[in-house]
Protein backbone atom coordinates (compact mmCIF):
# COMPACT_ATOMS: atom_id res chain seq x y z
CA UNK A 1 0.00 0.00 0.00
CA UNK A 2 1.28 3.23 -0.98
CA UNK A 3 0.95 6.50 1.36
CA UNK A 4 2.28 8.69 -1.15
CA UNK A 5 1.55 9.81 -4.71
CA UNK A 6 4.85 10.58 -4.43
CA UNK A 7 8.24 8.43 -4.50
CA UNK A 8 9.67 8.04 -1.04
CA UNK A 9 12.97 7.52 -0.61
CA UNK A 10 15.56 7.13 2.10
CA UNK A 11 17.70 9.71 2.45
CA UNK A 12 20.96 10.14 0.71
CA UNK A 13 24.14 9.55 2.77
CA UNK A 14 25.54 13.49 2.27
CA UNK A 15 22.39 15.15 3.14
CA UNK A 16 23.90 14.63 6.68
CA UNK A 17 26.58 17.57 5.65
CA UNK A 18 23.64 20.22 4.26
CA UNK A 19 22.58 22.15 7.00
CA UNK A 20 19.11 23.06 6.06
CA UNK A 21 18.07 19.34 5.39
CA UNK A 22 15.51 18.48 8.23
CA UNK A 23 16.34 15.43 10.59
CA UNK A 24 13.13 13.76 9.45
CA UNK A 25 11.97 14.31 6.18
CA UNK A 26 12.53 16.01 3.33
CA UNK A 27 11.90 17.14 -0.92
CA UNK A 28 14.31 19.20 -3.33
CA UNK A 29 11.56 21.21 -4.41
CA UNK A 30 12.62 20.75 -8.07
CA UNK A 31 12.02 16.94 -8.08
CA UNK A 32 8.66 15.51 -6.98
CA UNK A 33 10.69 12.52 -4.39
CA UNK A 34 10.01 13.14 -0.96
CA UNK A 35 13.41 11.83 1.06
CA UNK A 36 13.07 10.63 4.53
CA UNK A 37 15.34 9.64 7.38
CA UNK A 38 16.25 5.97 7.50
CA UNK A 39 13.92 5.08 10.53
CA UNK A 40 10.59 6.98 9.03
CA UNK A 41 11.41 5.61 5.49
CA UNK A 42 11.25 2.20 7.08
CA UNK A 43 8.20 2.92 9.20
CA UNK A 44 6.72 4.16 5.65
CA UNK A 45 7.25 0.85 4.54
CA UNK A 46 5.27 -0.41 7.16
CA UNK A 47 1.44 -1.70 6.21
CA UNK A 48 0.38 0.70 8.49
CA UNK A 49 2.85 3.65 9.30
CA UNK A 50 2.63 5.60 12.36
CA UNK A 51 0.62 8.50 11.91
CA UNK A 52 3.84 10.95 12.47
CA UNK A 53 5.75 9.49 10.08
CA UNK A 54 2.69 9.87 7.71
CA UNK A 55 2.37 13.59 8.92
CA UNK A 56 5.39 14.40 7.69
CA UNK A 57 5.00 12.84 4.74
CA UNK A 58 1.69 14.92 4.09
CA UNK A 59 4.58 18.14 4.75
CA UNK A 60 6.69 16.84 2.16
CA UNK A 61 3.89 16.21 -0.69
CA UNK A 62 3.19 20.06 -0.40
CA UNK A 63 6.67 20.72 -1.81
CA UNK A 64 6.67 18.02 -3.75
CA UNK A 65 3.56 19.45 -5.55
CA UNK A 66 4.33 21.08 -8.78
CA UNK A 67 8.26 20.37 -8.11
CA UNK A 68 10.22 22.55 -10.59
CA UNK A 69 13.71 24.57 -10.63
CA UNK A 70 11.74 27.60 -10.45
CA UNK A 71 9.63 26.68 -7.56
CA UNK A 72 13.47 25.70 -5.98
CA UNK A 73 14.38 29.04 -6.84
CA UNK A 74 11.48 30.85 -5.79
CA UNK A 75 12.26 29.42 -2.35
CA UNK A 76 15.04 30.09 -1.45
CA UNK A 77 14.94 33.62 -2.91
CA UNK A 78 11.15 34.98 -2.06
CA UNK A 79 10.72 34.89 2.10
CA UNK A 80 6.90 35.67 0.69
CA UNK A 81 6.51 32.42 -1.68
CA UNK A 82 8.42 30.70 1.51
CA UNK A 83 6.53 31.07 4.26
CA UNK A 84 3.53 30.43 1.85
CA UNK A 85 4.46 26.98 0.81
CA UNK A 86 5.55 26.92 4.24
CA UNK A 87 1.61 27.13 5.98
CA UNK A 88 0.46 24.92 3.28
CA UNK A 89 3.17 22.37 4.28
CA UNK A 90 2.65 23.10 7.90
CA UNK A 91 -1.40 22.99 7.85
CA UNK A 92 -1.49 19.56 5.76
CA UNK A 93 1.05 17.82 8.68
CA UNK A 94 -1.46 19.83 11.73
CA UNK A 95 -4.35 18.59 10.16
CA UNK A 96 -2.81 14.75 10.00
CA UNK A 97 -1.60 15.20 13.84
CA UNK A 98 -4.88 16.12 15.01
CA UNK A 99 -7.13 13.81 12.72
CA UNK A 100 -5.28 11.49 14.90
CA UNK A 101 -4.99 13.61 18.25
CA UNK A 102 -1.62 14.02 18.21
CA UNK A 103 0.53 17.32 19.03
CA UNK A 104 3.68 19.03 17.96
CA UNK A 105 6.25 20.68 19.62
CA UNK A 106 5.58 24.30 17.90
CA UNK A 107 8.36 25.80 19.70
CA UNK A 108 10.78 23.82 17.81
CA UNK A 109 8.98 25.23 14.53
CA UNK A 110 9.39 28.59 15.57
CA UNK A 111 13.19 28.38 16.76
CA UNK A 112 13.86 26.66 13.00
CA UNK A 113 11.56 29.83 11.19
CA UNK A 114 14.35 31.67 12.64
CA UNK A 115 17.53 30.01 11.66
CA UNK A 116 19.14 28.66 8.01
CA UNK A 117 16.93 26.11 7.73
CA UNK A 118 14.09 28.14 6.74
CA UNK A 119 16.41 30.81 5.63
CA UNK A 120 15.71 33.09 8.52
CA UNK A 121 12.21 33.83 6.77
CA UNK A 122 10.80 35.58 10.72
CA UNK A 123 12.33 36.14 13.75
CA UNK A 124 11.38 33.54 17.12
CA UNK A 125 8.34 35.85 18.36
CA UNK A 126 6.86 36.05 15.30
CA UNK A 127 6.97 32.61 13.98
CA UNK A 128 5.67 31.50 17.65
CA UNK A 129 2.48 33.43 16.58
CA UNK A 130 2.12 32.09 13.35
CA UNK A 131 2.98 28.90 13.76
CA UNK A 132 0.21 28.43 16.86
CA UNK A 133 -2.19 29.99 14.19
CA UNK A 134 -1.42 27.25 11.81
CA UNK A 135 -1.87 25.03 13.75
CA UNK A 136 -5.49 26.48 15.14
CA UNK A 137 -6.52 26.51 11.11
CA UNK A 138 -5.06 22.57 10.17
């Protein structure tokens, strides 16, 4: 059974060495394969995957969607088009956690809106706001 429209693949062995690759999961933007750390690419593989790992893989479809160069390029370049695909990302994981009343540490979401991972796109206070928001809408 597939969970994905998506390929999902584990992750490659230098993504360890790129700083704003996730611990967990993961997409290029300008391919359509989602990449996933070796424990939640197993659990994927699972008949029935734990709803977390499925979560995130709901994040990474988002990006994943309409994968292109120019979507690649759009964000890393446009904090705008960022934080867009961003809440779409964001809301489509939320709305997985809860369907299966599950949390998320939001904190952590905030501290990484404000580092290189998400390319600094709003400082801590800020993305503490919005990201409890997003998670209210999912």
């Amino acid at each position: 059974m597939s969970i994905s429209q998506y390929p999902i693949l584990p992750y490659l062995w230098w993504f360890q060495y790129v700083p704003v690759i996730s611990s967990t999961g993961f997409n290029t933007l300008f391919t359509d394969t989602i990449y996933l750390s070796k424990d939640l690419y197993m659990d994927s593989q699972r008949e029935t995957p734990d709803p977390v790992t499925v979560a995130l893989i709901k994040h990474q479809e988002v990006h994943a969607h309409g994968a292109s160069l120019w979507k690649a390029v759009r964000f890393v370049c446009s904090s705008t088009f960022r934080l867009q695909e961003e809440t779409l990302a964001y809301k489509a994981q939320f709305h997985h956690l809860k369907k299966h009343h599950l949390s998320w540490d939001l904190g952590d979401v905030a501290r990484q809106f404000s580092t290189i991972r998400y390319l600094w796109v709003m400082d801590y206070g800020d993305a503490r706001k919005f990201i409890q928001e997003v998670w209210e809408a999912a």
